[in-house]
Protein backbone atom coordinates (compact mmCIF):
# COMPACT_ATOMS: atom_id res chain seq x y z
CA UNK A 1 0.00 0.00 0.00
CA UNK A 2 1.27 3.33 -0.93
CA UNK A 3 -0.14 7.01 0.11
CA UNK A 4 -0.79 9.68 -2.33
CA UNK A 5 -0.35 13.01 -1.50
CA UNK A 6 -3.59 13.69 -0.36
CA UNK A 7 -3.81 10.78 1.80
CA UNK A 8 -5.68 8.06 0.15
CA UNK A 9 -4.27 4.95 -0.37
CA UNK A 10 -3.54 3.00 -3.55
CA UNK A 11 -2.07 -0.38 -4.52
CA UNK A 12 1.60 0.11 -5.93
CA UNK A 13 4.31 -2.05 -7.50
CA UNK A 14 8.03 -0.71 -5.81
CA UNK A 15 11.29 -1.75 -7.23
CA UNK A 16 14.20 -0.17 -5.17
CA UNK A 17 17.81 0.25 -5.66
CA UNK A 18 20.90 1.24 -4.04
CA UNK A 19 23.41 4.21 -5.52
CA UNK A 20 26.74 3.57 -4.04
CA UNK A 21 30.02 5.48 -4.27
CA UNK A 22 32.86 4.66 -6.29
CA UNK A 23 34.22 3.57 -2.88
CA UNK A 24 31.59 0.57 -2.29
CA UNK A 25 29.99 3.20 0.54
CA UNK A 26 26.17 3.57 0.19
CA UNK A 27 25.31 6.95 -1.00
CA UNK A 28 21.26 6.78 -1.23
CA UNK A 29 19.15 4.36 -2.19
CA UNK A 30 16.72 5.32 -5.41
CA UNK A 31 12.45 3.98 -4.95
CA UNK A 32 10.55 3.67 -8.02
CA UNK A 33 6.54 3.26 -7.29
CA UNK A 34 3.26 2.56 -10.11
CA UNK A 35 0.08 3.01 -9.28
CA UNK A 36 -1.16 -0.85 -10.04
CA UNK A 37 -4.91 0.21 -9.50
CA UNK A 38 -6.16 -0.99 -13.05
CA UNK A 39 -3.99 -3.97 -12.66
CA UNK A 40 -4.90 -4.87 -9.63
CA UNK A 41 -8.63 -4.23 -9.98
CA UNK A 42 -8.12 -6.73 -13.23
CA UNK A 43 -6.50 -9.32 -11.31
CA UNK A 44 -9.25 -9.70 -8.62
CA UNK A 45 -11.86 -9.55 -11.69
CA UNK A 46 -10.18 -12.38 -13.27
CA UNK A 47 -9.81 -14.15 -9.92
CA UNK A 48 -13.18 -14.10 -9.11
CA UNK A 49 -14.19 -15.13 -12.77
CA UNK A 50 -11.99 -17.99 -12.31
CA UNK A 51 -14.02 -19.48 -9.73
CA UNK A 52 -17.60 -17.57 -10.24
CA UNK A 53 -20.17 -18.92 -12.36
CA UNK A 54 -20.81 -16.09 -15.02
CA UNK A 55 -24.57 -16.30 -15.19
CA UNK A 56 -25.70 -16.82 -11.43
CA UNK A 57 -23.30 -14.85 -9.91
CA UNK A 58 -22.32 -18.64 -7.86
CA UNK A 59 -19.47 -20.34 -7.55
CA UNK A 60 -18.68 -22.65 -9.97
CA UNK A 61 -18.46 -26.48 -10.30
CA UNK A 62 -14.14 -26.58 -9.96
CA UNK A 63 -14.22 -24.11 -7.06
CA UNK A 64 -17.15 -25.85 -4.80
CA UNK A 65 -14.89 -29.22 -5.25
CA UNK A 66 -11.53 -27.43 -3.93
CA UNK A 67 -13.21 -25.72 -0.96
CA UNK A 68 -14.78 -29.22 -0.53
CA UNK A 69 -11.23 -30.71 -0.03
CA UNK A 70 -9.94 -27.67 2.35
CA UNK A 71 -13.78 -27.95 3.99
CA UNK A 72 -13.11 -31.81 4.78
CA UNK A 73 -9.65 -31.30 6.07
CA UNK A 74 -10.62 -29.73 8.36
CA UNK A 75 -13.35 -30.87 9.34
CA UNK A 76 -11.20 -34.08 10.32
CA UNK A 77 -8.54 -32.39 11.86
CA UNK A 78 -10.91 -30.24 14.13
CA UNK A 79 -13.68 -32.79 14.72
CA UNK A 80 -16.38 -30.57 13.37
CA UNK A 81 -19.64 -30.96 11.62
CA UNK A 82 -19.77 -30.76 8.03
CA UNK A 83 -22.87 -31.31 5.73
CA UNK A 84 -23.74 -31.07 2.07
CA UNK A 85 -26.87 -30.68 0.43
CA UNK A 86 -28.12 -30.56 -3.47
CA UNK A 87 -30.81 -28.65 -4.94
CA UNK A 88 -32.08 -29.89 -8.66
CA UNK A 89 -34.65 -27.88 -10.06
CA UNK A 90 -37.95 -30.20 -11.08
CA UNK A 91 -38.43 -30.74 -15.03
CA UNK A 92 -36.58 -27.37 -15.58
CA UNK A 93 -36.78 -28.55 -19.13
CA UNK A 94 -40.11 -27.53 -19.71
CA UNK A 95 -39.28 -23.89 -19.07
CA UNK A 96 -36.55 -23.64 -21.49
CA UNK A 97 -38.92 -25.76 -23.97
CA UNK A 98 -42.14 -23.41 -23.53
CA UNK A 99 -40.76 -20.45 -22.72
CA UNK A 100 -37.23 -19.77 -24.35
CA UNK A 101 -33.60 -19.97 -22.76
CA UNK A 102 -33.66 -16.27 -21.97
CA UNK A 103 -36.44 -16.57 -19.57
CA UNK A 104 -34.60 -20.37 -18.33
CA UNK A 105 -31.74 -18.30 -17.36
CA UNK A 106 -33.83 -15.64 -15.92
CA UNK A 107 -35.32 -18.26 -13.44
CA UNK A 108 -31.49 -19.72 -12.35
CA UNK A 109 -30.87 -16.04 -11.61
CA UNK A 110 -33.51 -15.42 -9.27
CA UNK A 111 -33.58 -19.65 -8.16
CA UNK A 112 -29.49 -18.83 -7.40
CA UNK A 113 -30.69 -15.36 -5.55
CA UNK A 114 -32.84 -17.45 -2.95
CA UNK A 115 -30.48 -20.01 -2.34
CA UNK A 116 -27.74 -17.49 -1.41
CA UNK A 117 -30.12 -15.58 0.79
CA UNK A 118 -30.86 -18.33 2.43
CA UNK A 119 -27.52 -19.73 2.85
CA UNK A 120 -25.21 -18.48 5.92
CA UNK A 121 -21.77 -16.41 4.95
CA UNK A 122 -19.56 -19.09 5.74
CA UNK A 123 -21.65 -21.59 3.60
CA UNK A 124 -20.05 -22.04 0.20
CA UNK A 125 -23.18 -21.95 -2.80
CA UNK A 126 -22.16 -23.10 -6.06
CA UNK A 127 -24.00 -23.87 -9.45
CA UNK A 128 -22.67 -27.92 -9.45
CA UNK A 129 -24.52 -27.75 -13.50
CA UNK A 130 -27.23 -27.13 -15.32
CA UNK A 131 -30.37 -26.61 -12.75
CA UNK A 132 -28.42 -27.85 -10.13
CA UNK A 133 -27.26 -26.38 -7.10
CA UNK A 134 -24.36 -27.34 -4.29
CA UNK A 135 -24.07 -25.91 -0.26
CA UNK A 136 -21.24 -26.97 1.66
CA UNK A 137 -22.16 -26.14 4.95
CA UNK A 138 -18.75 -25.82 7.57
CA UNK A 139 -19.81 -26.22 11.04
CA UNK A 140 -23.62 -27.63 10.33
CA UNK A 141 -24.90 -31.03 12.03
CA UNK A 142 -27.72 -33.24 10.50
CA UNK A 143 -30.53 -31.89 12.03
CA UNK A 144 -29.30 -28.15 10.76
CA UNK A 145 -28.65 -29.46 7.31
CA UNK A 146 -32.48 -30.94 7.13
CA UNK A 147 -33.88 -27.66 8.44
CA UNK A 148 -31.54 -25.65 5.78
CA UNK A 149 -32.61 -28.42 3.19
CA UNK A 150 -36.47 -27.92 3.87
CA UNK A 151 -36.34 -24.24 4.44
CA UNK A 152 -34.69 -24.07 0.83
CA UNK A 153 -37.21 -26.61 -0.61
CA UNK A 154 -40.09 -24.18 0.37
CA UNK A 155 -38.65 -21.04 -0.39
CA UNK A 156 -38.58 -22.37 -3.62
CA UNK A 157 -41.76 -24.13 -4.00
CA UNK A 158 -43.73 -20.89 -2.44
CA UNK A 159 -41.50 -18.43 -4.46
CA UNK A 160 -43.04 -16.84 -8.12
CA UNK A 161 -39.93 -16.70 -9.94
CA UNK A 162 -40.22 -13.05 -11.79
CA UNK A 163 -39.37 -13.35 -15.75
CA UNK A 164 -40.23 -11.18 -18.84
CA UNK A 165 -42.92 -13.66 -19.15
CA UNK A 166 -44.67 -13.76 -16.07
CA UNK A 167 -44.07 -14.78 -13.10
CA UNK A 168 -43.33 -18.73 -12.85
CA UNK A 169 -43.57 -21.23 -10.12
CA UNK A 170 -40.82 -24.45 -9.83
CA UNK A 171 -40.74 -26.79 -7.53
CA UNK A 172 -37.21 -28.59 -6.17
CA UNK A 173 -35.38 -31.86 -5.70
CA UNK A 174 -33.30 -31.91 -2.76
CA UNK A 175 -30.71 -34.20 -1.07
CA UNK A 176 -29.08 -33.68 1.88
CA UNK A 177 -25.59 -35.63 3.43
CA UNK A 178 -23.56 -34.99 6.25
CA UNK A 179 -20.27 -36.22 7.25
CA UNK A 180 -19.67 -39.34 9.46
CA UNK A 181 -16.98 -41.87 10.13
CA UNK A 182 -17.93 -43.68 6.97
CA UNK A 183 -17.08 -41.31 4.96
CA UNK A 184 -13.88 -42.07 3.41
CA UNK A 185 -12.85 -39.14 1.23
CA UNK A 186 -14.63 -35.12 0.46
CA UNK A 187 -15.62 -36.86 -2.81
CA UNK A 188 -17.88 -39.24 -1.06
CA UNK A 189 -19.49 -36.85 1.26
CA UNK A 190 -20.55 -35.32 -2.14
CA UNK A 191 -22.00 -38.43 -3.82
CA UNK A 192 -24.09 -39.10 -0.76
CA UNK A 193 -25.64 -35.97 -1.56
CA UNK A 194 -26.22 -36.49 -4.54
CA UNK A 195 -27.44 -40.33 -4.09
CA UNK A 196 -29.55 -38.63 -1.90
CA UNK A 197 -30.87 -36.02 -4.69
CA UNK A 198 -31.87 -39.40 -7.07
CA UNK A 199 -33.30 -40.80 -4.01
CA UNK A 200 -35.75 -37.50 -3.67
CA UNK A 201 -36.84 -37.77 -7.95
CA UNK A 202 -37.11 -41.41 -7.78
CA UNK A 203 -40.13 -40.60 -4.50
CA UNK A 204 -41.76 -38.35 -7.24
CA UNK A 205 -39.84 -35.08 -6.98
CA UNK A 206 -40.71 -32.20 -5.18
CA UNK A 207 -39.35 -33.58 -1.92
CA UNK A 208 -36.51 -33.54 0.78
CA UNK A 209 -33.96 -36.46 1.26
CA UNK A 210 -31.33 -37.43 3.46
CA UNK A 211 -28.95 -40.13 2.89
CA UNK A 212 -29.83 -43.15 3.59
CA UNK A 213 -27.61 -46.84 3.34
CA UNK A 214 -30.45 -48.78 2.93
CA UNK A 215 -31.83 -46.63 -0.05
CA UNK A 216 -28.21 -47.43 -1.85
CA UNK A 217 -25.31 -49.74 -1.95
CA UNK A 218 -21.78 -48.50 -1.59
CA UNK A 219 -21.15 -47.37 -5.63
CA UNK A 220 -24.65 -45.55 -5.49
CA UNK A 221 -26.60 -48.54 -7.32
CA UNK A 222 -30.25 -48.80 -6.27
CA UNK A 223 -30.79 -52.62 -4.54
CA UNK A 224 -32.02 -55.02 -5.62
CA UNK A 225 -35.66 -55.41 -4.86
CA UNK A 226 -36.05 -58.43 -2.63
CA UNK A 227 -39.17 -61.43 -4.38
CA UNK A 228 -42.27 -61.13 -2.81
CA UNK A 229 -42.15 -57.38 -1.81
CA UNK A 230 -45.00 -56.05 -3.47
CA UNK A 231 -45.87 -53.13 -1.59
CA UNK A 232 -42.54 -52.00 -2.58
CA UNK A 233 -43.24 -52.82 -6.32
CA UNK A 234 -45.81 -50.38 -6.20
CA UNK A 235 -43.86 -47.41 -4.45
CA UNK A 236 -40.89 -48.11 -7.06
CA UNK A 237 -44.37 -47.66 -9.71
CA UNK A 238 -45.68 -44.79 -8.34
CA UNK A 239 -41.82 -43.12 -8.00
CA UNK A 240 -41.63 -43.97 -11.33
CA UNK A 241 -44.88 -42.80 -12.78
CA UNK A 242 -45.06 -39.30 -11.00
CA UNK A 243 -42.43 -37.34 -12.75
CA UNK A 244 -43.97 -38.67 -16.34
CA UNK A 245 -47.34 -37.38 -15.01
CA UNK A 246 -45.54 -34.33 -14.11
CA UNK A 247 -44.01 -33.70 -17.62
CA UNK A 248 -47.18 -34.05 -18.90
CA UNK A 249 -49.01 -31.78 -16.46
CA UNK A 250 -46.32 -29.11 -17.39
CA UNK A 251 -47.04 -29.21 -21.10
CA UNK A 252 -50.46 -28.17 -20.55
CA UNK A 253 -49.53 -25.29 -19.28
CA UNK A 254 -49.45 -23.03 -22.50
CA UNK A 255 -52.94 -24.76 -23.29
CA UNK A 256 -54.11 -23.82 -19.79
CA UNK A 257 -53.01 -20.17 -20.21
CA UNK A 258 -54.52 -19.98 -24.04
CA UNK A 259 -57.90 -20.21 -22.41
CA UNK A 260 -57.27 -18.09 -19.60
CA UNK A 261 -56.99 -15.60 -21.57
CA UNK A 262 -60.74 -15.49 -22.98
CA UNK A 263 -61.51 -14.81 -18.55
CA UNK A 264 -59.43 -11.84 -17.29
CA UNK A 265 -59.71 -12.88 -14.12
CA UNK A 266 -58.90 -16.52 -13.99
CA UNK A 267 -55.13 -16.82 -14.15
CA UNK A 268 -54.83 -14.49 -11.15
CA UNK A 269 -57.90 -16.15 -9.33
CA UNK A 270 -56.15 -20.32 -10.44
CA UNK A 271 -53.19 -18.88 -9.08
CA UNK A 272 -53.81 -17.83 -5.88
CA UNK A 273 -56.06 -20.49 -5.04
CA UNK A 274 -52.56 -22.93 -6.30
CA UNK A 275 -50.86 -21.24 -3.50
CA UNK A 276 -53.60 -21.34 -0.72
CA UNK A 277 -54.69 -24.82 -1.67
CA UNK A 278 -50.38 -26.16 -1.77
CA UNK A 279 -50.45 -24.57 1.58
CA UNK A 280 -53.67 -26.07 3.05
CA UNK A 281 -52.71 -29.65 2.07
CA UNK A 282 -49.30 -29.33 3.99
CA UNK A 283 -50.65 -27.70 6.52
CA UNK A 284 -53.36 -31.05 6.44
CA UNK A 285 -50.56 -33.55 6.40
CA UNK A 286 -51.21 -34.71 2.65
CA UNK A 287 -48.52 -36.93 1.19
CA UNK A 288 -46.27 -34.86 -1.20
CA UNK A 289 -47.87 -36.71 -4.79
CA UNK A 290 -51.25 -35.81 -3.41
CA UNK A 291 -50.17 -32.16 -2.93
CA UNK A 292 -48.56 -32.04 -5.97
CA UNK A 293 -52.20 -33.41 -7.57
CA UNK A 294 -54.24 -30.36 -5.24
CA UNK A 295 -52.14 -27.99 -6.92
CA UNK A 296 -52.94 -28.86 -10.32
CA UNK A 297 -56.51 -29.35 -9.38
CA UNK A 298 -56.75 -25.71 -8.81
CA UNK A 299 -54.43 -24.44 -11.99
CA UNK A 300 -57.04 -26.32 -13.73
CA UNK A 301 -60.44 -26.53 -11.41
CA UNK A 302 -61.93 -23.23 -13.27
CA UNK A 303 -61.27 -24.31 -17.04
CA UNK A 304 -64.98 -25.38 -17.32
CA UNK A 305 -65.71 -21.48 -16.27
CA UNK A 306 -64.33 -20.92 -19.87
CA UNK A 307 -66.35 -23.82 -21.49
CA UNK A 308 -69.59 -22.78 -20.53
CA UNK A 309 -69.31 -19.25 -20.82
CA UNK A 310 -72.29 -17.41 -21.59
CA UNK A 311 -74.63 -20.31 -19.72
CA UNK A 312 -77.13 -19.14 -17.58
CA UNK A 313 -75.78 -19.99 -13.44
CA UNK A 314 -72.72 -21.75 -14.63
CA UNK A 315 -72.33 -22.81 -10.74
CA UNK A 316 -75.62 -24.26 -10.51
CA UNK A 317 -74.94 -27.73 -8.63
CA UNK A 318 -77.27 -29.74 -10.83
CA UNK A 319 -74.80 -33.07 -11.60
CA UNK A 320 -75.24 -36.28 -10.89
CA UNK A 321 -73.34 -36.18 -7.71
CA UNK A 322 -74.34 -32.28 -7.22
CA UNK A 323 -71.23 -30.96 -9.15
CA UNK A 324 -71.47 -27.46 -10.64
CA UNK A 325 -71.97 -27.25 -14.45
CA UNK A 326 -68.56 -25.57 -14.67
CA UNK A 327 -66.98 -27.88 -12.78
CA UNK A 328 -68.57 -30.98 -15.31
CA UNK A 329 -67.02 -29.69 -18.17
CA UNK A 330 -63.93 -29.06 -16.54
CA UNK A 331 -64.25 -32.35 -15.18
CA UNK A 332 -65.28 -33.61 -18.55
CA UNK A 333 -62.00 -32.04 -20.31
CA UNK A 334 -59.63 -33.68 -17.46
CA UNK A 335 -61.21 -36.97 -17.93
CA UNK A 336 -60.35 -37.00 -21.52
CA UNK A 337 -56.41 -36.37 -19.85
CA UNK A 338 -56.71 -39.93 -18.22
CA UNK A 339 -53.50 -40.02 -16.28
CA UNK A 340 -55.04 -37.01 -14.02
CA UNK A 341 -57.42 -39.27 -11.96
CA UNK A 342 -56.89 -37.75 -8.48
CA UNK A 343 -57.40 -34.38 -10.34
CA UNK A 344 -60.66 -35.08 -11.90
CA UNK A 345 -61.89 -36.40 -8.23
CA UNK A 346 -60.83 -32.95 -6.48
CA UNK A 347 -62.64 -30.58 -9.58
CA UNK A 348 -65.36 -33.14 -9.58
CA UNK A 349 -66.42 -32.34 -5.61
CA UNK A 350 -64.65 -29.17 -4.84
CA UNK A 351 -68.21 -27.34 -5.00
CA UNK A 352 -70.34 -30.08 -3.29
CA UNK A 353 -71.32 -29.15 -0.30
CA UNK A 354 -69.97 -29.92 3.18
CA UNK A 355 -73.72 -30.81 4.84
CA UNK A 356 -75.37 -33.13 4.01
CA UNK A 357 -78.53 -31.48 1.23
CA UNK A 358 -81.94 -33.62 1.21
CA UNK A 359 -82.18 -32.17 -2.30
CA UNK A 360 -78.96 -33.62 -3.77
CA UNK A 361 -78.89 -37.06 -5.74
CA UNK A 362 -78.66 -39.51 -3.18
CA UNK A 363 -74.93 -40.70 -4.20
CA UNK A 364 -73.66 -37.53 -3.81
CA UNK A 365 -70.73 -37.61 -0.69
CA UNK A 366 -70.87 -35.02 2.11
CA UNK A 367 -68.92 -34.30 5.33
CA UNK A 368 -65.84 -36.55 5.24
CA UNK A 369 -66.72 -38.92 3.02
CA UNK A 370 -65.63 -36.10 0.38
CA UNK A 371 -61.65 -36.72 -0.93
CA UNK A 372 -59.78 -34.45 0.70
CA UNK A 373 -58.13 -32.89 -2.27
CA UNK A 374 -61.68 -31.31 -2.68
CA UNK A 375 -61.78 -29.65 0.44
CA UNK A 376 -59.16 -28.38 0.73
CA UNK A 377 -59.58 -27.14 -2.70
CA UNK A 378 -62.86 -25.68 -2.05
CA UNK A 379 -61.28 -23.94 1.28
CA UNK A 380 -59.00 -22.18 -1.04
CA UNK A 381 -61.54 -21.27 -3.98
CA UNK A 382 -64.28 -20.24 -1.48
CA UNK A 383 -61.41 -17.55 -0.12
CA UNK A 384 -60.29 -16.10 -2.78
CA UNK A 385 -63.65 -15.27 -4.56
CA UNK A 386 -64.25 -13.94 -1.00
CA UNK A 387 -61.35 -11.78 -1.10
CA UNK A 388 -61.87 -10.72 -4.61
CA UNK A 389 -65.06 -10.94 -5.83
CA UNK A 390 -66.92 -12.97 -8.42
CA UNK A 391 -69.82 -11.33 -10.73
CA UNK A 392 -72.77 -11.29 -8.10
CA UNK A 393 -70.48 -10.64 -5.17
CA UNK A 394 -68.15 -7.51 -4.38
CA UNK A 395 -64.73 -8.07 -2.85
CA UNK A 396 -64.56 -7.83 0.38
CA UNK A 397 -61.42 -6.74 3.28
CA UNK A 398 -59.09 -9.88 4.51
CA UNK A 399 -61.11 -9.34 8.01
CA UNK A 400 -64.76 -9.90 6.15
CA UNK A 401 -63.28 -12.35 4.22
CA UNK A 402 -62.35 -14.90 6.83
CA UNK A 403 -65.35 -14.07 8.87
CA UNK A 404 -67.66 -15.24 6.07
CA UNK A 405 -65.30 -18.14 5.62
CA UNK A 406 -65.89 -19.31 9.48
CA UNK A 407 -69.68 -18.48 8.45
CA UNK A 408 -69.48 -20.99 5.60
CA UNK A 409 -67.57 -23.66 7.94
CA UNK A 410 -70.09 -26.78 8.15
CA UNK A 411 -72.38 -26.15 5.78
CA UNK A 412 -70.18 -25.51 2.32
CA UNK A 413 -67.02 -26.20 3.79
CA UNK A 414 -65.06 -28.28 6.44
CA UNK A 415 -64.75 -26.51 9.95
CA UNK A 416 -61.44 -28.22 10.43
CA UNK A 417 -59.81 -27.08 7.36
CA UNK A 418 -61.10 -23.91 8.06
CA UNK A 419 -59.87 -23.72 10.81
CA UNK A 420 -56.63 -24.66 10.24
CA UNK A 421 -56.63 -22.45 6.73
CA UNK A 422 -57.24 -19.23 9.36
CA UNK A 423 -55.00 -20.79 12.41
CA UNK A 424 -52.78 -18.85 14.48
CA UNK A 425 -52.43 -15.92 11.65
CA UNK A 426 -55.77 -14.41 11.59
CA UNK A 427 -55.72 -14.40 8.07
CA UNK A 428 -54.01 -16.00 4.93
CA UNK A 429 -50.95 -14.54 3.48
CA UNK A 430 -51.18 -12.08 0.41
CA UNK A 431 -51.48 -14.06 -2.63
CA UNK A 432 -51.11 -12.42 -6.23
CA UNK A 433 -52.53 -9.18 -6.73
């Protein structure tokens, strides 16, 4: 560090060198100095290039592995915790394929952007490839990794990804290691991670996992699956099934959003209900696929409000099992789908009513004997035409709105998910304006 002459310091390069007499005595000694500034301020630019990954801002792939090795070191030498954990965006594909690689590397931006503000300083955050994402996290236990590992699973899940074409939502993979006396090397501590990633899309994506040794043999090969086992047959099925249904889900999306546009007011009213109705069935305990199916029921529950546009009381419960009209040609549409069977059953009785009615078909289900997708889905549509209006109601404050809600509890809809809908946060969070 040099000082200029008005006090501020620079970075400077000095070569010095001694004048002596003819006599060998020293006679002064002569200091060149350069302002190094620009080179400097190049260096660190290429430095942090070298180990950055240009379009998230991340580190990169090489760098996560060396501060892996230096991470593991000393986590050995000092005794201390040290846990990994991988993030793999579900069938990112399908955005690049709909909507363009611009807006896919939009959404890594702002996926990379939570991940880091979720992450602690000392964590190291890295872009391993592709949609895929790396935390090495010094001084974390097991049971801080899996509360990291969820947090990050639901910011993600819960976030709407901004993009030039609308806001988006993703959902994540993640699998989470940690490092114990088995471990023999940094490299391993990293496959267990990432076992445990393949471990979390083989359940049906959209899920947290932790390493497990019964889930995998040594090399990472799934087991064998033992004769006889059929329950487990039909997990390994189901595993195997959901992301397919997934995929195929996702490329109805631009279908879904054609005929949105012929009701202003249904892909904001679809997508808030998504978000109430995803966080309903958690907050109900539903199994992850069966969430997953709730929150397509309500992207699509409203379609039939476009197919029978123009009808005279197009929620007139007058089906066979006292569905609405819009809801039977919804439900008539999804049928045609096939693979979206739990789907069709939450559209098909998300407007039947709670009590039982003396004036609906006698096979019509009330009370609990309704799937619980559909009541949860109806919580979530009943609120946010509450909260918004429909075209023989006016809107009506967050307060109103869960007071008629509670009024509606046993008659349209079930007091308990009510309840636990407006539990301990007097009203729902803000969903999209």
């Amino acid at each position: 560090q040099a000082r200029r002459a008005d006090g501020s310091l620079f970075p400077a390069h000095v070569s010095a060198s001694v004048l002596r007499a003819s006599s060998g005595r020293e006679r002064c000694i002569i200091v060149i100095a350069r302002d190094v500034t620009e080179r400097r301020r190049l260096l660190d630019r290429l430095r942090r290039q070298s180990v950055t990954d240009n379009l998230t801002g991340l580190y990169n792939h090489r760098h996560f592995h060396e501060r892996l090795a230096q991470e593991y070191e000393r986590a050995r030498r000092e005794n201390a915790p040290l846990s990994c954990i991988m993030v793999d965006l579900d069938f990112f594909k399908s955005v690049n394929d709909t909507y363009g690689h611009l807006v896919g590397d939009e959404t890594l931006k702002a996926v990379a952007g939570l991940i880091a503000d979720a992450a602690r300083p000392e964590d190291v955050v890295a872009r391993y490839g592709g949609e895929e994402f790396a935390l090495l996290m010094p001084g974390l236990d097991l049971n801080g990794a899996i509360r990291c590992a969820e947090h990050l699973w639901e910011s993600i899940g819960t976030a709407r990804i901004p993009t030039s074409q609308g806001n988006l939502h993703l959902t994540a993979s993640v699998g989470v290691a940690t490092l114990r006396e088995s471990v023999r090397d940094a490299a391993e501590l990293c496959r267990r991670a990432d076992a445990a990633l393949l471990a979390a899309k083989r359940q049906g994506r959209n899920n947290v996992r932790i390493w497990n040794p019964l889930d995998f043999t040594a090399d990472g090969a799934v087991p064998e699956i033992e004769g006889g086992r059929l329950e487990e047959v039909r997990v390994r099925l189901r595993q195997a099934i959901a992301p397919a249904k997934m995929r195929y889900f996702e490329s109805m999306r631009p279908l879904v959003a054609a005929l949105s546009r012929r009701a202003p007011d249904l892909k904001r009213h679809t997508e808030n209900v998504a978000i109430y109705a995803v966080e309903l069935a958690r907050a109900a305990g539903m199994p992850t696929q069966d969430v997953e199916a709730v929150r397509a029921a309500a992207l699509l529950h409203d379609v039939g409000r476009v197919l029978v546009e123009g009808a005279a009381d197009p929620e007139k419960c007058d089906g066979p099992k006292g569905e609405s009209r819009s809801a039977l040609a919804g439900m008539e549409l999804l049928t045609e789908l096939r693979v979206l069977v739990e789907e069709v059953r939450y559209v098909r009785h998300h407007m039947t009513p709670y009590a039982p009615d003396p004036d609906a078909p006698e096979r019509a289900p009330s009370g609990k004997a309704i799937v619980l997708g559909a009541r949860v889905l109806a919580v979530a549509d009943a609120y946010d035409t509450l909260l918004h209006g429909s075209p023989t109601t006016p809107p009506l404050p967050p307060e109103a709105a869960a007071a008629a809600l509670r009024r509606m509890a046993g008659q349209r809809l079930d007091p308990d998910l009510v309840d636990l809908f407006l539990a301990d946060r007097g009203n729902p969070p803000p969903a999209v304006k």
